[in-house]
Protein backbone atom coordinates (compact mmCIF):
# COMPACT_ATOMS: atom_id res chain seq x y z
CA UNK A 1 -18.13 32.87 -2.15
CA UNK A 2 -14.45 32.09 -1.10
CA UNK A 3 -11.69 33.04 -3.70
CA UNK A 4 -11.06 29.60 -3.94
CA UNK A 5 -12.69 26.13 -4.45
CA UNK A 6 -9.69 24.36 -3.01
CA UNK A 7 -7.23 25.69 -0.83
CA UNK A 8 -4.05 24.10 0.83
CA UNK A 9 -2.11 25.73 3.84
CA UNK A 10 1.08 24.74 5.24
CA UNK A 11 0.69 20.83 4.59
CA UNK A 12 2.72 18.75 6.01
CA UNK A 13 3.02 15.01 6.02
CA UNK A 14 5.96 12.21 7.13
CA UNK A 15 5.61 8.48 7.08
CA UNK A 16 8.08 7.26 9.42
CA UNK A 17 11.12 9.68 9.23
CA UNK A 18 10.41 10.66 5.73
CA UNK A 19 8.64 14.30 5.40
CA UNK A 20 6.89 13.84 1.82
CA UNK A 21 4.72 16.70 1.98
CA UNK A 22 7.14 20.02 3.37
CA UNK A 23 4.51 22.45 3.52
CA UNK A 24 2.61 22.80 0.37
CA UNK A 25 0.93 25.44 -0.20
CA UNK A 26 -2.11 25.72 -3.29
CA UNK A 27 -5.13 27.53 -4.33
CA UNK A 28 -7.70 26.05 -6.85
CA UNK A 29 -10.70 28.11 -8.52
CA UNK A 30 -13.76 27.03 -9.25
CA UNK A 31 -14.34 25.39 -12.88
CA UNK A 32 -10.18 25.51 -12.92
CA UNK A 33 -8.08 22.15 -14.70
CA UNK A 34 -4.52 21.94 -12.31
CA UNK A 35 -2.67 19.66 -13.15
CA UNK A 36 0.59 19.29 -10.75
CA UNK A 37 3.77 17.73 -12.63
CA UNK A 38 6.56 16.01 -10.28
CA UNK A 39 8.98 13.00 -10.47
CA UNK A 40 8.22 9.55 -8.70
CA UNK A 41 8.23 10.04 -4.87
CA UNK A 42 8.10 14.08 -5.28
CA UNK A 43 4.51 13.70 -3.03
CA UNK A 44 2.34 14.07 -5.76
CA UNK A 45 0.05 10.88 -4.97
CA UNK A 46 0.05 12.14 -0.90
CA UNK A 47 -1.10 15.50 -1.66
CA UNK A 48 -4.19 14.05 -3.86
CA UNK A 49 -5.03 11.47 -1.35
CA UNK A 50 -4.99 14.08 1.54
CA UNK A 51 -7.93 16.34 -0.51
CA UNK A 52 -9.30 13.31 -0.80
CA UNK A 53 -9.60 12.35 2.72
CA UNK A 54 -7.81 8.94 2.28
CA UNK A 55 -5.06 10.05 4.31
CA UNK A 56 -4.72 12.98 7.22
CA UNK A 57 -2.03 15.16 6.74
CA UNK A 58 0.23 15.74 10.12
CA UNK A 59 -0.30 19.51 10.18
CA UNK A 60 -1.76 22.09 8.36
CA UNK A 61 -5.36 22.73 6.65
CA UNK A 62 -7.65 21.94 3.35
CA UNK A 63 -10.43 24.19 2.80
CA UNK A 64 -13.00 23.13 0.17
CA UNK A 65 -15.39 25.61 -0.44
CA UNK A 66 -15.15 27.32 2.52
CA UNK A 67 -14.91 24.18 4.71
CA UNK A 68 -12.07 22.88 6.98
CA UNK A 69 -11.65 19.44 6.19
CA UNK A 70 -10.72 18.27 9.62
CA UNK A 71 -13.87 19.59 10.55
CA UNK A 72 -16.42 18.78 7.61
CA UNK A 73 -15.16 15.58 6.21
CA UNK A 74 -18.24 13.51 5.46
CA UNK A 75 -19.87 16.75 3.79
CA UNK A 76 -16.73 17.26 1.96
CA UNK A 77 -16.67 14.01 0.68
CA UNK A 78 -19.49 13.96 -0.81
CA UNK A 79 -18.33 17.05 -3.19
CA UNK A 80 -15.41 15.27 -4.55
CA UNK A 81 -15.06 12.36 -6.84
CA UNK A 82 -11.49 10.34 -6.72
CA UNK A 83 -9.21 8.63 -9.30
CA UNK A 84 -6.54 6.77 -8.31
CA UNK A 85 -3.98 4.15 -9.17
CA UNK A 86 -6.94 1.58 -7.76
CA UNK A 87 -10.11 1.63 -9.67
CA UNK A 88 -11.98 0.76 -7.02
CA UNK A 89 -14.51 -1.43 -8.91
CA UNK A 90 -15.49 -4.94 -8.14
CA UNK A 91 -14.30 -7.45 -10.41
CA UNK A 92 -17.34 -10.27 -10.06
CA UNK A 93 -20.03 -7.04 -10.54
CA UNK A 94 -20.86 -5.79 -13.52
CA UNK A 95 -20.47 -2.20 -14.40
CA UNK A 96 -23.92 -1.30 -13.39
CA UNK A 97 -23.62 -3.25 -10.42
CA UNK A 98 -20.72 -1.29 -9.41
CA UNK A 99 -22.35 2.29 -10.12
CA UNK A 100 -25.33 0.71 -8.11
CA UNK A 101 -23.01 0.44 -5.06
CA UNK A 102 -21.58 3.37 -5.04
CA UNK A 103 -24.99 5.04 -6.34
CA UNK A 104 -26.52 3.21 -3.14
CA UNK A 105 -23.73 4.22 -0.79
CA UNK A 106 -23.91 8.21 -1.54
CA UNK A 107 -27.88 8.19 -1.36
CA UNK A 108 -28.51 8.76 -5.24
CA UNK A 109 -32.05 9.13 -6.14
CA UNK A 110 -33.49 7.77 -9.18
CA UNK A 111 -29.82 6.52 -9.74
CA UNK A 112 -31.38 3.04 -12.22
CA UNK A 113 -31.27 6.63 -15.32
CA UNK A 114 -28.26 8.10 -13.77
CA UNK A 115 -26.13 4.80 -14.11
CA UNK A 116 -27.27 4.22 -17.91
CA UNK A 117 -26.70 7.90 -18.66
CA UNK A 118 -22.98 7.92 -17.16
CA UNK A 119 -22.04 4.40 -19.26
CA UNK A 120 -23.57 5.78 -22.05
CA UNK A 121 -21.47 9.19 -21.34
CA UNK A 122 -18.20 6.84 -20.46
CA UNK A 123 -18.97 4.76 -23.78
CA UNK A 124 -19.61 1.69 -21.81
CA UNK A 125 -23.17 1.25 -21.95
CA UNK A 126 -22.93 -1.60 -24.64
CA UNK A 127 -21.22 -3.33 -21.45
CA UNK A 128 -23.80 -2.72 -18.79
CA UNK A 129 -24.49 -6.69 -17.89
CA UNK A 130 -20.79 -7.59 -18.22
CA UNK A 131 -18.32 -8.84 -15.49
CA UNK A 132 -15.42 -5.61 -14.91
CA UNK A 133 -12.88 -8.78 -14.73
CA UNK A 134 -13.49 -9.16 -18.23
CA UNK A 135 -12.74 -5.37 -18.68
CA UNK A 136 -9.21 -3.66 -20.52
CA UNK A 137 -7.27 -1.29 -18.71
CA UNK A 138 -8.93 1.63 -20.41
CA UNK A 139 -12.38 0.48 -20.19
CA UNK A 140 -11.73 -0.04 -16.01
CA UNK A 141 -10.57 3.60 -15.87
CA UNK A 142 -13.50 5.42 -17.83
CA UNK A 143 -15.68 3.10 -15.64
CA UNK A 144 -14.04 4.75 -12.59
CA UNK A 145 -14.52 8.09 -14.09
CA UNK A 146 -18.36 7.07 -13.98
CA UNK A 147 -17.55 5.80 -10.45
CA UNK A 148 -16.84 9.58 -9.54
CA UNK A 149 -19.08 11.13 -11.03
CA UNK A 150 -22.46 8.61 -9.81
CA UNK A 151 -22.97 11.40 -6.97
CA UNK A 152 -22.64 14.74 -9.15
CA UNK A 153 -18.68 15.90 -7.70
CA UNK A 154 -18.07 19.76 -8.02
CA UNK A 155 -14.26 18.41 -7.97
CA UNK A 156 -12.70 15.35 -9.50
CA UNK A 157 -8.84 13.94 -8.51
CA UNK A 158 -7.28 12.48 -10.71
CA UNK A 159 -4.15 10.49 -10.01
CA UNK A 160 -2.09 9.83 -13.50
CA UNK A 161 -5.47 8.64 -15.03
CA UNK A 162 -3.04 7.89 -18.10
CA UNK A 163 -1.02 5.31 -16.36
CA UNK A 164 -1.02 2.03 -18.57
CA UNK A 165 -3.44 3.03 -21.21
CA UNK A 166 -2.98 2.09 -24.46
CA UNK A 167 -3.39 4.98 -27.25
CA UNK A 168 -6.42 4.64 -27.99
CA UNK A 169 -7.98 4.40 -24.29
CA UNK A 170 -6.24 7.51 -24.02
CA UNK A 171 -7.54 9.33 -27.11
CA UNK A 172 -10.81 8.36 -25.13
CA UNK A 173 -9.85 9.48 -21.64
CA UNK A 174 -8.86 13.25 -23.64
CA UNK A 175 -12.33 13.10 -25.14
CA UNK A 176 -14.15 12.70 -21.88
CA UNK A 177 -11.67 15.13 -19.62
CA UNK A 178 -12.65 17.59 -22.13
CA UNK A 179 -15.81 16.96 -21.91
CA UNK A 180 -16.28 17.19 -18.68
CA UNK A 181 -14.15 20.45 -18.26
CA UNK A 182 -16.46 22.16 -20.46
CA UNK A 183 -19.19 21.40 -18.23
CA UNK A 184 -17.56 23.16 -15.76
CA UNK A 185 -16.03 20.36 -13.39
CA UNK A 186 -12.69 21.59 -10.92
CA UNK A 187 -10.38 19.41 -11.28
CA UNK A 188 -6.79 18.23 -9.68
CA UNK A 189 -4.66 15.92 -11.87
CA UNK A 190 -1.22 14.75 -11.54
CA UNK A 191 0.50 13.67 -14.40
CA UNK A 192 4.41 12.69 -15.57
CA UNK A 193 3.20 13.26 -19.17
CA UNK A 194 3.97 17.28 -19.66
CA UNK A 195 2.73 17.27 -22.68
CA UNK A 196 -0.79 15.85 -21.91
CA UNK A 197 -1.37 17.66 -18.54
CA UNK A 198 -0.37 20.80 -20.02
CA UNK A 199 -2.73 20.73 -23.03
CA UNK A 200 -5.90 20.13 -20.21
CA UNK A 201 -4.94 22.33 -17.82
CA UNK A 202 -6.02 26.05 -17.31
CA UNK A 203 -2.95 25.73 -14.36
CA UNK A 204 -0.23 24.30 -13.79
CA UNK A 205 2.31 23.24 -11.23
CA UNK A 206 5.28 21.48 -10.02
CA UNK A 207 6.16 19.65 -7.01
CA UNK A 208 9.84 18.55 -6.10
CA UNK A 209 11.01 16.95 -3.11
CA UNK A 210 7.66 17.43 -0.86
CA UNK A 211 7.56 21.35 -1.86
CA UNK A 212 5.98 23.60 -4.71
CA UNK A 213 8.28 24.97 -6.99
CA UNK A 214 5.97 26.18 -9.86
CA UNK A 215 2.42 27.58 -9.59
CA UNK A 216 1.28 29.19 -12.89
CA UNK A 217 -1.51 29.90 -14.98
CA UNK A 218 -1.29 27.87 -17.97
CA UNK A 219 -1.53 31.59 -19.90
CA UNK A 220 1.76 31.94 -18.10
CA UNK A 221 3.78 29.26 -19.18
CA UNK A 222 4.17 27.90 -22.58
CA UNK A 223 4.68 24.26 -22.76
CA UNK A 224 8.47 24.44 -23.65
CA UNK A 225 9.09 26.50 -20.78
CA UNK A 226 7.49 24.39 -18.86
CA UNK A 227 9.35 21.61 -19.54
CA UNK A 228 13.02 23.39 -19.34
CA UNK A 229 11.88 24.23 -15.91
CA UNK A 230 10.92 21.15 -14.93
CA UNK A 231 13.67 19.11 -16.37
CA UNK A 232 16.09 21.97 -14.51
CA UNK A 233 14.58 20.88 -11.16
CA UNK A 234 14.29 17.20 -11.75
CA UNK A 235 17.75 16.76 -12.32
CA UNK A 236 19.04 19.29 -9.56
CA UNK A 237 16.86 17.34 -6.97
């Protein structure tokens, strides 16, 4: 087995004549929660969408379980479940008609008791037959949560799942990460709320201008620490 689930060399990535990513370097265990704190435009959303395989970093390496990404994407792909910003659901489907896509798309067998099972497990299922347009914020992202997980992910990315929810949506979404942690799911999260991201994470870390600053267990770092040391760089950057 390789030490770790997820591991980032060197990675760098520019868009135009801005570097974003100034080679980031990060290791992820199996079964661990990082979450990875950072200010708007600190590369936070790049680095996610490069384990992801949205976008291809300009140099360096991702290794998921023991697999070069630039060599095994397709395989790799199919091991990892993305959140982002976009839910990535159809509006004129309903919600079982968007797990059915996506169920359909990764090859899911027997996916008709899968699909009630996750909206059941997303707390959606009394919303099987209706349209997503219809849907709140919150309800669109725990139905993208059971987007991810239609094809059984070792690894889930989330991308500041929090972003827009109301309170209670959120209470929900803390129910569900939970949840899912103690099944044993690796996840990477970024966050701007250090509060939340701290209290799911098993690790933690910190991204400033395109480059780590802070890689820590979370049994390393208490929450106010974290936060003195993350307001410190924030402002100096």
């Amino acid at each position: 087995m390789p030490e770790a689930l997820i591991e980032i060399k060197n990675l760098i990535k520019s868009f135009g004549r801005k570097r974003v990513l100034k080679g980031v370097n990060l290791k992820i265990k199996k079964g661990e929660f990082l979450t990875l704190f950072g200010p708007n435009g600190a590369g936070k959303t790049t680095l996610l969408k490069t384990v992801a395989t949205v976008i291809n970093p300009d140099r360096g390496e991702i290794i998921v379980n023991g697999s070069k990404l630039s060599e095994e994407a397709i395989e790799i792909r199919r091991k990892v479940g993305f959140v982002s910003h976009n839910p990535l659901l159809y509006d004129d489907l309903t919600s079982e008609e968007n797990l059915k896509f996506y169920a359909r798309m990764y090859e899911v067998k027997d996916y008709e008791r899968k699909i009630d099972f996750l909206l059941k497990k997303v707390g959606l299922f009394h919303r099987k037959y209706d349209l997503v347009r219809t849907f709140s914020r919150g309800m669109l992202q725990r139905l993208a949560i059971a987007r991810t997980l239609v094809h059984d992910p070792e690894i889930l990315l989330l991308d500041e799942p929090y972003t827009g929810l109301d309170p209670g949506a959120s209470n929900m979404l803390d129910e569900l990460l939970s949840a899912l942690k103690e099944e044993g799911h690796t996840f990477f999260m970024t966050s701007h709320d250090l509060e939340k991201g701290y209290n799911l994470a098993t690790r933690v870390a910190v991204i400033v201008d395109g480059e780590i600053m802070l890689d820590r267990g979370k049994e390393e770092v208490s929450l106010e620490d974290l936060k003195d040391y993350y307001w410190e760089k924030v402002e100096v950057s």
